[in-house]
C-alpha atoms as a PDB file:
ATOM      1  CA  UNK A   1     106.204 114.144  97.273  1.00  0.00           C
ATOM      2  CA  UNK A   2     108.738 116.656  96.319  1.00  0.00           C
ATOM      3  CA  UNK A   3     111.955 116.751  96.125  1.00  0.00           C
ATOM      4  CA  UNK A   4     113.422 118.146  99.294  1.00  0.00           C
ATOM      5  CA  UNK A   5     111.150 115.353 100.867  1.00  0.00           C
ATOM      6  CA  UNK A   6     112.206 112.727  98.789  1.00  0.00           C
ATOM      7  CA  UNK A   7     116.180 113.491  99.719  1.00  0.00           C
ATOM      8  CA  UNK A   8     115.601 113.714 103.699  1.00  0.00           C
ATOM      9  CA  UNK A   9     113.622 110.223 103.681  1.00  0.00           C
ATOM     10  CA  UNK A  10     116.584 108.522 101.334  1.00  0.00           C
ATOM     11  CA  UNK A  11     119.190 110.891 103.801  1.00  0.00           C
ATOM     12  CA  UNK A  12     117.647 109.403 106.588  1.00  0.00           C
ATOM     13  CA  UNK A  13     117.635 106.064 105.705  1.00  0.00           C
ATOM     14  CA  UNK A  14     121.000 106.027 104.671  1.00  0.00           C
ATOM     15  CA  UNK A  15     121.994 107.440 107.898  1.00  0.00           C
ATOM     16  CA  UNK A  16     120.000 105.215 109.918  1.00  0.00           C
ATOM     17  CA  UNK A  17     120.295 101.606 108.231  1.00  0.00           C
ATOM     18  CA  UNK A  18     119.195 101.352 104.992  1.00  0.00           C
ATOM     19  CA  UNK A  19     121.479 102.685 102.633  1.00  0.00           C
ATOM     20  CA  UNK A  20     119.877 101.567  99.191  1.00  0.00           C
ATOM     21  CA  UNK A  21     117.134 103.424  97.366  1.00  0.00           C
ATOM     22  CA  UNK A  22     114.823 100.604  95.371  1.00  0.00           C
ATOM     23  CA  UNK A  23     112.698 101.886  92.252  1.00  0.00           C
ATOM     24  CA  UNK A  24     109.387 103.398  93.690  1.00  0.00           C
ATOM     25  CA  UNK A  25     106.235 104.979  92.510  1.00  0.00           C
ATOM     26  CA  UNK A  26     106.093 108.971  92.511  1.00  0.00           C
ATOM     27  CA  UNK A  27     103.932 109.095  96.234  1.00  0.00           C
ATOM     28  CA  UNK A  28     106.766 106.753  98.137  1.00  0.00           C
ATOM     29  CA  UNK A  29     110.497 106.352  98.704  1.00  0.00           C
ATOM     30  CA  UNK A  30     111.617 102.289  99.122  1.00  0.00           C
ATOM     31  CA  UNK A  31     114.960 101.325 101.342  1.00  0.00           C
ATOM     32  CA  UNK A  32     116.648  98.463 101.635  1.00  0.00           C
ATOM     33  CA  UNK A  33     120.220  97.352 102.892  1.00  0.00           C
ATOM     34  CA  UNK A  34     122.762  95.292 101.780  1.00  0.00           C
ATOM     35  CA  UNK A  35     123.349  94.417 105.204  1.00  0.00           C
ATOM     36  CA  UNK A  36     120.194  93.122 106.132  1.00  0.00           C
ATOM     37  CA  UNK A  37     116.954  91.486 104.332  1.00  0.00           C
ATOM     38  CA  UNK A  38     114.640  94.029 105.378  1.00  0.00           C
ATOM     39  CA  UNK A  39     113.064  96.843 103.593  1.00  0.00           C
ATOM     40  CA  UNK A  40     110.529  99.650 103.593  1.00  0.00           C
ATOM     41  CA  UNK A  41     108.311 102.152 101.671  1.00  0.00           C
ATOM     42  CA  UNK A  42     107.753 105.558 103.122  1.00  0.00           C
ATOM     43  CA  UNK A  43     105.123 107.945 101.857  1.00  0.00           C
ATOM     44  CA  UNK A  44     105.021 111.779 104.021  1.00  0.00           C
ATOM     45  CA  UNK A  45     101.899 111.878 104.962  1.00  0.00           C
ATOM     46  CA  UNK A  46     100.501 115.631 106.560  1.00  0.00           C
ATOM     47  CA  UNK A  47     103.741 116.256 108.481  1.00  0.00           C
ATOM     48  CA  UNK A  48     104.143 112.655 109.315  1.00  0.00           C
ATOM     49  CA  UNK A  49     105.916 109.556 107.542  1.00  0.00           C
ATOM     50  CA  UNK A  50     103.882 106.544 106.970  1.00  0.00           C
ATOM     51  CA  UNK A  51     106.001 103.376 107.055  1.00  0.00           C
ATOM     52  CA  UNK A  52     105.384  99.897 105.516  1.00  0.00           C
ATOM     53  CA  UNK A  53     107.769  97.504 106.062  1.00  0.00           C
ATOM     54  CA  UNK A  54     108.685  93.900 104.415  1.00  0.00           C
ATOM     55  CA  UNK A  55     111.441  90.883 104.465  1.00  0.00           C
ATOM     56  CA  UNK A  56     111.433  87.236 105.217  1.00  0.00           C
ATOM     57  CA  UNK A  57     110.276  87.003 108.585  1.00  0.00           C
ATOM     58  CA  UNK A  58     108.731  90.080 108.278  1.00  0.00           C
ATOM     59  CA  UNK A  59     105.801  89.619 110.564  1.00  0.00           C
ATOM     60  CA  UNK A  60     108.296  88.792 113.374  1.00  0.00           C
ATOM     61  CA  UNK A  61     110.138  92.267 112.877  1.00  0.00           C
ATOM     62  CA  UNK A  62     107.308  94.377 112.689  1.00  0.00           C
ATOM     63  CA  UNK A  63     106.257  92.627 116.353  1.00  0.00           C
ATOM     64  CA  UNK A  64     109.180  93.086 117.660  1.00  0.00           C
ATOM     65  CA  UNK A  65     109.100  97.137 115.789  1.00  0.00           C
ATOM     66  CA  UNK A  66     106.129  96.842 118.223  1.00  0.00           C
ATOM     67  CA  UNK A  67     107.346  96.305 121.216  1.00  0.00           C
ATOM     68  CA  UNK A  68     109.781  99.471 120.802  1.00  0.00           C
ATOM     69  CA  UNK A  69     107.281 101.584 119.616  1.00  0.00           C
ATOM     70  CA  UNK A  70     103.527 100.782 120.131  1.00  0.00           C
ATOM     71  CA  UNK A  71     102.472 104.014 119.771  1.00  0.00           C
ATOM     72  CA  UNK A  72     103.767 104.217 115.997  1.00  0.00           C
ATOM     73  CA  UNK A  73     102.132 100.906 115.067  1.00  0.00           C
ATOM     74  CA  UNK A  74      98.910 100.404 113.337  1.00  0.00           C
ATOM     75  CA  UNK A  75      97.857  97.019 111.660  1.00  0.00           C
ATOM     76  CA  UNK A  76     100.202  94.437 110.448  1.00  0.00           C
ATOM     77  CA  UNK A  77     103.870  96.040 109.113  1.00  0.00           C
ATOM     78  CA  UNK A  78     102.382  99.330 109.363  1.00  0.00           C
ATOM     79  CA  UNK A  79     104.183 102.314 111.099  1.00  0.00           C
ATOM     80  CA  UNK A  80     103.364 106.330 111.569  1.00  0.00           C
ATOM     81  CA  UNK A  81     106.472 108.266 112.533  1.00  0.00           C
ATOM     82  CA  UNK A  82     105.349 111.637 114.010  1.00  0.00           C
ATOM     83  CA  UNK A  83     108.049 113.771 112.450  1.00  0.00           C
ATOM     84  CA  UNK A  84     111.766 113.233 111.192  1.00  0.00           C
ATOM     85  CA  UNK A  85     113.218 112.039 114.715  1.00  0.00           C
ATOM     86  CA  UNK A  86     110.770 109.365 115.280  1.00  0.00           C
ATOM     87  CA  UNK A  87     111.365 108.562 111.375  1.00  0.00           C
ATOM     88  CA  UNK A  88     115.096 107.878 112.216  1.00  0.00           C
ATOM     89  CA  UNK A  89     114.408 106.662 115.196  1.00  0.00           C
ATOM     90  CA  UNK A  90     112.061 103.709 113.586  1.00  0.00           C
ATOM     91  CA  UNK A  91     114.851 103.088 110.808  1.00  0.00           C
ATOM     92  CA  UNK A  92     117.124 102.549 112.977  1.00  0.00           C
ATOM     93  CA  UNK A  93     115.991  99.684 115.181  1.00  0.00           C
ATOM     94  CA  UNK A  94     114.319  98.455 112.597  1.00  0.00           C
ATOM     95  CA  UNK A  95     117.583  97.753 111.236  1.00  0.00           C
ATOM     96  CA  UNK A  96     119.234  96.238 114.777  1.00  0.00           C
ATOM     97  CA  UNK A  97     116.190  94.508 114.855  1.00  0.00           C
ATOM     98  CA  UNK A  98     116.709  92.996 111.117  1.00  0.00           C
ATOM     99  CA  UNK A  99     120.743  92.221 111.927  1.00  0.00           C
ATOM    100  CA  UNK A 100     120.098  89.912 114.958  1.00  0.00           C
ATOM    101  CA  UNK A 101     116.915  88.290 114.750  1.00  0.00           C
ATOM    102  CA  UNK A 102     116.861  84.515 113.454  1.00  0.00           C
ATOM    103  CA  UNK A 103     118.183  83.360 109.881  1.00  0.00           C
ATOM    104  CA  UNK A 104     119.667  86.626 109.368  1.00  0.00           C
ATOM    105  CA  UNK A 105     122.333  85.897 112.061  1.00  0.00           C
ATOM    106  CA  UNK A 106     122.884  82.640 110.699  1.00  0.00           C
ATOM    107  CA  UNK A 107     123.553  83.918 107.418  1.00  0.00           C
ATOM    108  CA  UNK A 108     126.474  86.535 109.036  1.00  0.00           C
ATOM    109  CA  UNK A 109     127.834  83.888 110.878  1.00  0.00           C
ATOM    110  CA  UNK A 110     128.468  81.103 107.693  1.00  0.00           C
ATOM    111  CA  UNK A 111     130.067  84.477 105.523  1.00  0.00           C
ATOM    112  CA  UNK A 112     132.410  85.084 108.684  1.00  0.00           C
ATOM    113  CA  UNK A 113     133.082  81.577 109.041  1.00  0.00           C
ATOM    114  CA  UNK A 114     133.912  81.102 105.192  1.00  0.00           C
ATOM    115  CA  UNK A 115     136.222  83.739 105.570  1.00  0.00           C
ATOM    116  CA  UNK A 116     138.111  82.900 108.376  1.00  0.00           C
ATOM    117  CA  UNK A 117     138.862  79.187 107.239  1.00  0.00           C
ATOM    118  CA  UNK A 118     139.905  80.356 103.856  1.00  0.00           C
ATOM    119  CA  UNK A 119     143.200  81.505 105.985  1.00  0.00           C
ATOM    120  CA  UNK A 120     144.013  78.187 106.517  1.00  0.00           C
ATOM    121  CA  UNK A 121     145.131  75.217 104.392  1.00  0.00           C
ATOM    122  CA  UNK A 122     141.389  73.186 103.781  1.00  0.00           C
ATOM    123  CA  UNK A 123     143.518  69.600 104.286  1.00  0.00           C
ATOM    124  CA  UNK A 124     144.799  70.625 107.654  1.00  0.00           C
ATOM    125  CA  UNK A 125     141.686  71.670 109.212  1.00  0.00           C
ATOM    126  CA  UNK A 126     138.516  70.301 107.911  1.00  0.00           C
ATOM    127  CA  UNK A 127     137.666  68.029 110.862  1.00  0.00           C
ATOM    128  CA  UNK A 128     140.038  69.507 112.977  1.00  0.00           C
ATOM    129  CA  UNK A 129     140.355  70.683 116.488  1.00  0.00           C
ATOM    130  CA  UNK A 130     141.056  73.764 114.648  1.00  0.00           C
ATOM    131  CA  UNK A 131     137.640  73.981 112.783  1.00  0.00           C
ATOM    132  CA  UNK A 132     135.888  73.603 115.901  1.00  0.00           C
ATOM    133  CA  UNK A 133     137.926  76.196 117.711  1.00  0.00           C
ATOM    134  CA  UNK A 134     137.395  78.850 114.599  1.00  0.00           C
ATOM    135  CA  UNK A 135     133.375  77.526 114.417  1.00  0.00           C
ATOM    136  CA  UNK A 136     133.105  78.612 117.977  1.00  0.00           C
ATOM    137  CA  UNK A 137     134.417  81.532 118.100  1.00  0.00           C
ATOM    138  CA  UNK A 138     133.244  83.180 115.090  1.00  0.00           C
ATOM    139  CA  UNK A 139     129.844  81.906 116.080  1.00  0.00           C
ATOM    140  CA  UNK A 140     130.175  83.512 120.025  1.00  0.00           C
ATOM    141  CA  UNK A 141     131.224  86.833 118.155  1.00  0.00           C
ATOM    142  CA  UNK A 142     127.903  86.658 115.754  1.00  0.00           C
ATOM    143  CA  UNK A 143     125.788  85.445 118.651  1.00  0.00           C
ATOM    144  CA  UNK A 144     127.348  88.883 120.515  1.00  0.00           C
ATOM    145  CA  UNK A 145     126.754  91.078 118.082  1.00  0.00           C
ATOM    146  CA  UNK A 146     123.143  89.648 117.311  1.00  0.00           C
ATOM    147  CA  UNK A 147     122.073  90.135 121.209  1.00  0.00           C
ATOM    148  CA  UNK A 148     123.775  93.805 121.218  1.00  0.00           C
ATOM    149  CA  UNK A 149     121.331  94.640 118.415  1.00  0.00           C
ATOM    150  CA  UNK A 150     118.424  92.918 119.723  1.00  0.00           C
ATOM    151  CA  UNK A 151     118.283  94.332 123.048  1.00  0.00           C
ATOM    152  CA  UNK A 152     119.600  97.887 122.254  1.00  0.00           C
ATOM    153  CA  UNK A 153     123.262  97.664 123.241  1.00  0.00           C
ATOM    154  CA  UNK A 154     121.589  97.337 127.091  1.00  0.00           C
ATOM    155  CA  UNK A 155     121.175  94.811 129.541  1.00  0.00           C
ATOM    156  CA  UNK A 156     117.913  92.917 129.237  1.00  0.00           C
ATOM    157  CA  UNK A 157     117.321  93.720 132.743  1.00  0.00           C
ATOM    158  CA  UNK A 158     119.013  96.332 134.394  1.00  0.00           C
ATOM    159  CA  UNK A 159     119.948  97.977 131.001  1.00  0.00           C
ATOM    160  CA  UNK A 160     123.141  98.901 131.603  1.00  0.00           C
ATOM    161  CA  UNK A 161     124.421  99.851 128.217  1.00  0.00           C
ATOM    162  CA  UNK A 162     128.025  99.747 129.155  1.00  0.00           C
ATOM    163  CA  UNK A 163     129.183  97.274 126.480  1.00  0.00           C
ATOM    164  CA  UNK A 164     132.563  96.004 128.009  1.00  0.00           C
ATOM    165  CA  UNK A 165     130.281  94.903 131.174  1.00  0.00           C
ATOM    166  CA  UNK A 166     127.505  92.803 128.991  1.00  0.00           C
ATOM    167  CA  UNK A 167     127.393  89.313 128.049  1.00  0.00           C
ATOM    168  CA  UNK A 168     125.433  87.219 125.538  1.00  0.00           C
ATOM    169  CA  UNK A 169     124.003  84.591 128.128  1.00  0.00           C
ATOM    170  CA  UNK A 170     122.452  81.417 126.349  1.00  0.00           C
ATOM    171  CA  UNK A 171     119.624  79.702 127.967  1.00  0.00           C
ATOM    172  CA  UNK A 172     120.510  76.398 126.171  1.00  0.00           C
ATOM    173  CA  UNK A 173     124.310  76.840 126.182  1.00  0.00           C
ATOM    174  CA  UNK A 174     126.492  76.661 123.033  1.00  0.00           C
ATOM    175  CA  UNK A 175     127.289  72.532 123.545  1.00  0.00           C
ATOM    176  CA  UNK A 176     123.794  71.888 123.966  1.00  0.00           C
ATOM    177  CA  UNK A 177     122.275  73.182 121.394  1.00  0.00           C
ATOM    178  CA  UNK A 178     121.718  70.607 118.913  1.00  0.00           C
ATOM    179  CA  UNK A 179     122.424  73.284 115.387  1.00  0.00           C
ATOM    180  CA  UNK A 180     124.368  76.140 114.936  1.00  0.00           C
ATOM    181  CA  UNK A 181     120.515  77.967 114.261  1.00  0.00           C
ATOM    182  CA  UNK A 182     120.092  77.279 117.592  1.00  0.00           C
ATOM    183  CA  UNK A 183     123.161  78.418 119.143  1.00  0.00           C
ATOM    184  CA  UNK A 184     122.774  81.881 116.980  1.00  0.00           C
ATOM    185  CA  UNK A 185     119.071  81.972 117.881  1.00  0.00           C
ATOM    186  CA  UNK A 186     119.098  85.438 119.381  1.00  0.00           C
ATOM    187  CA  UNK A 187     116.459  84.145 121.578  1.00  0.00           C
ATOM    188  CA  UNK A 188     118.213  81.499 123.283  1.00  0.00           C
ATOM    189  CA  UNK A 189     119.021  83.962 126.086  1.00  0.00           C
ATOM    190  CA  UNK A 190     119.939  87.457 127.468  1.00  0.00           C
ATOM    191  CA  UNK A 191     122.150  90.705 127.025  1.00  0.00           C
ATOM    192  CA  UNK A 192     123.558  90.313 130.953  1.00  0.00           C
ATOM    193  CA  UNK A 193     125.324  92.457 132.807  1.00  0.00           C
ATOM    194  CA  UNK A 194     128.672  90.599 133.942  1.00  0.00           C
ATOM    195  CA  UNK A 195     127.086  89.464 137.439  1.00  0.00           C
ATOM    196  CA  UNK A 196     123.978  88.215 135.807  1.00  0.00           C
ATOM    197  CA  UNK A 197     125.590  86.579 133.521  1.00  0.00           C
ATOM    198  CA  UNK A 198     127.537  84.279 135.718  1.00  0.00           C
ATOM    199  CA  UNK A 199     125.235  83.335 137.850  1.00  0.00           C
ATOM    200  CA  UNK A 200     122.324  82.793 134.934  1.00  0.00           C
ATOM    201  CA  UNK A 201     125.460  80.496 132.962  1.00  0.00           C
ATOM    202  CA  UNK A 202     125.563  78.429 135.882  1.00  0.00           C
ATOM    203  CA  UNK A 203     121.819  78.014 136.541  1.00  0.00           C
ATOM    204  CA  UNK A 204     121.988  79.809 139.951  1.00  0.00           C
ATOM    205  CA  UNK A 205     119.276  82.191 138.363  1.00  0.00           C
ATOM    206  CA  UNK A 206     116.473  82.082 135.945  1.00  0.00           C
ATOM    207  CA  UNK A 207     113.175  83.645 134.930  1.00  0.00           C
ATOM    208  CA  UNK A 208     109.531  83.085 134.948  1.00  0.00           C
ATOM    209  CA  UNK A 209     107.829  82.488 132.050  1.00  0.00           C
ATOM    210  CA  UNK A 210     106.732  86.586 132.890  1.00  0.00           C
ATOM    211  CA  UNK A 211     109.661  87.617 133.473  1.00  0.00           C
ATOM    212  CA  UNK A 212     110.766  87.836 137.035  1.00  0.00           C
ATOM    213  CA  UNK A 213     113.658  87.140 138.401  1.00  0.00           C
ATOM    214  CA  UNK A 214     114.143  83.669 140.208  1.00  0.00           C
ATOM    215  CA  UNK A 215     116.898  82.564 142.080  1.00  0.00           C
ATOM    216  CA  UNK A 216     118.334  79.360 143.485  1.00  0.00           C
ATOM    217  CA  UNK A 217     117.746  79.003 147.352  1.00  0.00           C
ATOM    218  CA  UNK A 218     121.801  77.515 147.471  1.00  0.00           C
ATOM    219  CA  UNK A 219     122.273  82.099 147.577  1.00  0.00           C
ATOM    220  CA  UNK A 220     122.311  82.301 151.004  1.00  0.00           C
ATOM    221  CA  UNK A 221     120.126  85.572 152.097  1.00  0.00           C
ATOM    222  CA  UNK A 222     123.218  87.303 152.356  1.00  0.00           C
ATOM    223  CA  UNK A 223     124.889  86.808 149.449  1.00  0.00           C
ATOM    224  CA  UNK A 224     121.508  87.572 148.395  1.00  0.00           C
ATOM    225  CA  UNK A 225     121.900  91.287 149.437  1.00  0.00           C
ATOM    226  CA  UNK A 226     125.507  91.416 148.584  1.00  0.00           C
ATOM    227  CA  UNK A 227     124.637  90.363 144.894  1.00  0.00           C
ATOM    228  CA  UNK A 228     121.846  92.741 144.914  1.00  0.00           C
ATOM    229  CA  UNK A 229     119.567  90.217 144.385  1.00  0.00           C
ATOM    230  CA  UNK A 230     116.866  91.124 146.973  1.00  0.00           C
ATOM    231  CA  UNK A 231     115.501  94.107 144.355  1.00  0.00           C
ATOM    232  CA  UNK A 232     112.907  93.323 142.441  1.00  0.00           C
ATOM    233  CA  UNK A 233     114.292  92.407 139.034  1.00  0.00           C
ATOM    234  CA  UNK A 234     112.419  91.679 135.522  1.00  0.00           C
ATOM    235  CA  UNK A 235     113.269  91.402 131.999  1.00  0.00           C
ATOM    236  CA  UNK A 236     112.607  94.153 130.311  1.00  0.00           C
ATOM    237  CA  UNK A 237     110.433  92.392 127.609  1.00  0.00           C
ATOM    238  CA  UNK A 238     109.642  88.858 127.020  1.00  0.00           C
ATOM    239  CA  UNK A 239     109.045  87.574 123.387  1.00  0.00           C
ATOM    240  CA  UNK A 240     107.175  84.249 123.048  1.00  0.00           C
ATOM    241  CA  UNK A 241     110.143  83.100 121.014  1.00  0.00           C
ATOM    242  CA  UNK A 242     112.175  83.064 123.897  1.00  0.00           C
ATOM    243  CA  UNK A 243     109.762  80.535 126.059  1.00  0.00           C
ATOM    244  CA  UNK A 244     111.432  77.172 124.702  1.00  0.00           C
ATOM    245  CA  UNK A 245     114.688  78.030 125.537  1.00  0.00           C
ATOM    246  CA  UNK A 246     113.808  79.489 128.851  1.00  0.00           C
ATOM    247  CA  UNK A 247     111.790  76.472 129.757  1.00  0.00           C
ATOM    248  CA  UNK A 248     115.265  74.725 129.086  1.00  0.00           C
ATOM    249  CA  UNK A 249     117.274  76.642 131.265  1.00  0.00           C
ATOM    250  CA  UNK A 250     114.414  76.704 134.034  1.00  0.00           C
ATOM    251  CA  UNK A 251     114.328  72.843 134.064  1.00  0.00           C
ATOM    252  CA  UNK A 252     118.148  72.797 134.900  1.00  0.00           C
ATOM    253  CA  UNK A 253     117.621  75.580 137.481  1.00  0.00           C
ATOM    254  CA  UNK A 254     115.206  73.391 139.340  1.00  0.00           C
ATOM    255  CA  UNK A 255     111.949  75.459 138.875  1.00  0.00           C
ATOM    256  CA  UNK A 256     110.141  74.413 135.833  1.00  0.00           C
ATOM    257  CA  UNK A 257     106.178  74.267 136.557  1.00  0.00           C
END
């Protein structure tokens, strides 16, 4: 690898994620982030980048990495990026992908909590009303941010990618959910737009466990059509990860089989 090489991988990843350069062997450049758990060796390969990624929970990344981009996978956390685009490209949701998915949001949301409870006396809230109020809502904000990155900043089935329309919908709502790893679980639920979103929080629509849209028979047909609900809707993608919450929400939308 020479140089010039060498500083548009480390530019790239900088730019795109993973600001840290790790101590690597002569053929390969290593990332990482301080932002995020996962990290990656890159070797230039004839014109393309080879990519080999690793973290806790690695296996579930590189799945995911996938899903976005089958044709750059090969076996295991293996990746081929054509040129420098699809290099950045790669980098880049690897890194959403490595800010929302499980643990990692978990972590974010105890730092944010720690923080905001420092600015208050520890005798007059532990226990508190208060505590509760600041738990929730630093936890909402995480679970937010977590489904923004997951899903691409666009709704999980229309994608819409207008952020002040989307909601982070839980399938098993927030005083349900028997942990705060649950509730941050990015997949207990969907990146809705606004409309979805209300009617998927109050269990007056659901999905199969493929995907498709499902909705109550209390929508009369023409709210139905008013809603825009007679389309044919789908998720976009459906990890397995999200079946156990779904089958949750289905249950209480009247449809489980």
């Amino acid at each position: 690898m020479n140089p010039l090489q060498r500083a548009l991988i480390e530019k790239t990843g900088n730019d795109h994620g993973f600001e840290y350069v790790l101590p690597a062997d002569e053929t390969a450049v290593h990332l990482a982030s301080a932002r995020h758990r996962a990290q990656v060796r890159i070797m230039p390969k004839e014109g393309r980048f080879a990519l080999v990624f690793s973290s806790t929970g690695s296996g579930l990344l590189c799945a995911e990495l996938a899903r976005s981009f089958p044709a750059a996978a090969r076996s295991g956390s293996s990746f081929v990026a054509a040129d420098q685009d699809a290099l950045a490209r790669l980098l880049r949701r690897a890194a959403e992908l490595a800010h929302s998915l499980p643990n990692q949001a978990a972590e974010v949301f105890e730092a944010k909590l720690k923080a905001e409870l420092t600015k208050f006396p520890a005798e007059l809230i532990q226990g508190t009303e208060v505590e509760r109020l600041v738990r929730q809502r630093v936890g909402q904000q995480t679970f937010r941010d977590a489904m923004l990155d997951y899903w691409g900043g666009a709704c999980a089935v229309t994608g819409i990618a207008q952020p002040e329309v989307l909601r982070a919908s839980h399938a098993k709502p927030w005083a349900e959910c028997s942990s705060d790893a649950e509730r941050l679980d990015v997949f207990n639920g969907f990146l809705l737009s606004a409309n979805l979103d209300a009617l998927f929080d109050r269990f007056l629509i659901s999905f199969s466990p493929a995907g498709k849209l499902l909705v109550s028979p209390t929508i009369s047909p023409q709210e139905r059509e008013r809603l825009g609900l007679n389309n044919p809707l789908q998720l976009r993608w459906l990890a397995d990860e999200h079946l156990r919450y779904l089958r949750y929400h289905q249950a209480r939308f009247g449809t489980i089989e």
